[in-house]
C-alpha atoms as a PDB file:
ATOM      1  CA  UNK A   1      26.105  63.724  90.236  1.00  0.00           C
ATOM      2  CA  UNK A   2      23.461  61.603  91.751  1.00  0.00           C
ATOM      3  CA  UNK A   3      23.941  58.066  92.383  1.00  0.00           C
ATOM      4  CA  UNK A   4      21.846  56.732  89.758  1.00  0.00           C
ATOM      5  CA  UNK A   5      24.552  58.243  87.177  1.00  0.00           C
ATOM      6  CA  UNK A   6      27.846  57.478  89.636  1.00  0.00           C
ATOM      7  CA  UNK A   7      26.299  53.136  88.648  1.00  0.00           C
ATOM      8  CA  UNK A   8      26.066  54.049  85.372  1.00  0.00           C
ATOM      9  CA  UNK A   9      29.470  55.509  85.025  1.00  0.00           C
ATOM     10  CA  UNK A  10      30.985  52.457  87.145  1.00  0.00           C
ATOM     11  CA  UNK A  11      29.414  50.099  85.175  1.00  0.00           C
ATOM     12  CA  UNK A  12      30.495  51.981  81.549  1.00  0.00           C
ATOM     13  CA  UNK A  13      34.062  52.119  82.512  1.00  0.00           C
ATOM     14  CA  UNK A  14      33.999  48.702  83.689  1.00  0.00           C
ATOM     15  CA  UNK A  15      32.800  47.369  80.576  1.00  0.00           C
ATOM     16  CA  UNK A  16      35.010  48.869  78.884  1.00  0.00           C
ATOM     17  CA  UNK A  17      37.816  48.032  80.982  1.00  0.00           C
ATOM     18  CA  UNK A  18      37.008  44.333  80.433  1.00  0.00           C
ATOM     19  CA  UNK A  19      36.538  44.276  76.705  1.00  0.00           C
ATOM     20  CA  UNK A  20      40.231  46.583  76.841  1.00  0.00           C
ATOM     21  CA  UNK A  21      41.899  43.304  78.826  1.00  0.00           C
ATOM     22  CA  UNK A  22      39.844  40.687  76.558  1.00  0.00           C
ATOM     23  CA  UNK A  23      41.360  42.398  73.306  1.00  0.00           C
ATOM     24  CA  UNK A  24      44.344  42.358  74.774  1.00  0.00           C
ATOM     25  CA  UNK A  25      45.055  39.130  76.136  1.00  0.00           C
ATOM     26  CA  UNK A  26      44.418  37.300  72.639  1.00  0.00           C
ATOM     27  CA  UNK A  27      47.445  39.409  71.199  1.00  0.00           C
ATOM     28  CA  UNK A  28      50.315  37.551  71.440  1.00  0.00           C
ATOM     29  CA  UNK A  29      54.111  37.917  69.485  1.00  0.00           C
ATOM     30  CA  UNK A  30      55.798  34.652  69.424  1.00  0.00           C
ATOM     31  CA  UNK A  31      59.180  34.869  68.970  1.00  0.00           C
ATOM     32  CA  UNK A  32      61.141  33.208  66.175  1.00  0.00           C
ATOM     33  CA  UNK A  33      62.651  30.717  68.807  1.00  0.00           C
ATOM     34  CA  UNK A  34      59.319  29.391  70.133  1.00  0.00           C
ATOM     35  CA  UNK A  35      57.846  29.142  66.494  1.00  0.00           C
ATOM     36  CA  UNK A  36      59.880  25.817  66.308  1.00  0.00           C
ATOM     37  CA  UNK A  37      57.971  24.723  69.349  1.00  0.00           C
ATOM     38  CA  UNK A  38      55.123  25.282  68.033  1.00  0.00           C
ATOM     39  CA  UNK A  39      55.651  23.698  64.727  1.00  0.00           C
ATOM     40  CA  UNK A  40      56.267  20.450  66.113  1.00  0.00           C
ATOM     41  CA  UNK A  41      54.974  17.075  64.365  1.00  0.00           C
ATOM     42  CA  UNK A  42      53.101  16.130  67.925  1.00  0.00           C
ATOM     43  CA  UNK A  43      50.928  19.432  67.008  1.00  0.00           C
ATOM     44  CA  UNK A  44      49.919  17.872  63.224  1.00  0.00           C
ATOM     45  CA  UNK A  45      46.596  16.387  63.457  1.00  0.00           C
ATOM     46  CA  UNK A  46      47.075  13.849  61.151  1.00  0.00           C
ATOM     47  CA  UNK A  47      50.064  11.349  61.401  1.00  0.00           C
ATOM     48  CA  UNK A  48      50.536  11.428  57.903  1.00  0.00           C
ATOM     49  CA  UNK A  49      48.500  13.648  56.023  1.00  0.00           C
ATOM     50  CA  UNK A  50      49.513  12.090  52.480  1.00  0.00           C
ATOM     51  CA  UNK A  51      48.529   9.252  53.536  1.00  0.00           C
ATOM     52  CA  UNK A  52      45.011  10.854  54.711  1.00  0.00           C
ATOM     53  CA  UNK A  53      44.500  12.420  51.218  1.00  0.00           C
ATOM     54  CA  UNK A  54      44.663   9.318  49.656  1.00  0.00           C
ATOM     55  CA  UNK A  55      42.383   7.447  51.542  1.00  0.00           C
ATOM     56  CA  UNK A  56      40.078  10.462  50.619  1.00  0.00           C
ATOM     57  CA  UNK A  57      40.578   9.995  47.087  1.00  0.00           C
ATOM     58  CA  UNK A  58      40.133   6.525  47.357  1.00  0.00           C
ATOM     59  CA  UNK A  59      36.528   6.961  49.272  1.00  0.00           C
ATOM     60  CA  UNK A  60      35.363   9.778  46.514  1.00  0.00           C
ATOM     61  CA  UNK A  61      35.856   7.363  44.122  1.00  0.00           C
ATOM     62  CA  UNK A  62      34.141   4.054  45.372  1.00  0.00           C
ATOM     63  CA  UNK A  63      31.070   6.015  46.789  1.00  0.00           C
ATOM     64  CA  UNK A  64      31.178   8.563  43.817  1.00  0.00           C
ATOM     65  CA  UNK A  65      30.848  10.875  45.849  1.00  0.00           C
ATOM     66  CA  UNK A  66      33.030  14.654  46.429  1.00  0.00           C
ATOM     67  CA  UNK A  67      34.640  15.976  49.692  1.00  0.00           C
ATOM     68  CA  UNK A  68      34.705  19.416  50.640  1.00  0.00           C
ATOM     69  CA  UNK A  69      38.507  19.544  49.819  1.00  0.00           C
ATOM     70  CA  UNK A  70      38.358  21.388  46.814  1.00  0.00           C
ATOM     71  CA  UNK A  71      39.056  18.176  44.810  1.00  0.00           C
ATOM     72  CA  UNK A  72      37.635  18.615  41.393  1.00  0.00           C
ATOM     73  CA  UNK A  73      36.639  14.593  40.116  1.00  0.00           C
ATOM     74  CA  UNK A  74      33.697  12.343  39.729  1.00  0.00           C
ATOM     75  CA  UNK A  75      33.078   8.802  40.916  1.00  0.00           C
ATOM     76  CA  UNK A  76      34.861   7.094  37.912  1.00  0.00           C
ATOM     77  CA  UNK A  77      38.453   8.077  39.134  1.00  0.00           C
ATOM     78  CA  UNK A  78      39.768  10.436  36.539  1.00  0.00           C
ATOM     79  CA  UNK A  79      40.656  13.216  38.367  1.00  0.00           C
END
């Protein structure tokens, strides 16, 4: 083999040597005892997320407008 091919090869098996470890490293199993960490209320975005929807649902209905939450309701309130 010449050395123009030797490069090539290098460079093909590294390439695919670092899309192998990028895969790889976003593969993760969490175990049932660290799902409770993970579900903790300091990981919610919103405080209170009821709360949050109805503040939406109030602002649909003075501007008359609709959110992009899938709410199905025009400006007068009905829905």
């Amino acid at each position: 083999m010449n050395n123009f091919m030797k490069n090539k090869l290098r460079n093909f098996l590294f390439l695919i040597f670092t899309l192998v470890s990028v895969y790889f490293s976003g593969c993760a199993v969490v175990q049932q005892i660290d799902r409770e960490r993970l579900a903790d209320p300091n990981m919610i975005f919103d405080e209170n997320p009821i709360e949050q929807g109805v503040q939406n649902h109030y602002l649909y209905i003075r501007e008359g407008s609709q959110g992009a939450d899938g709410a199905k309701s025009g400006g007068c309130g009905c829905g």
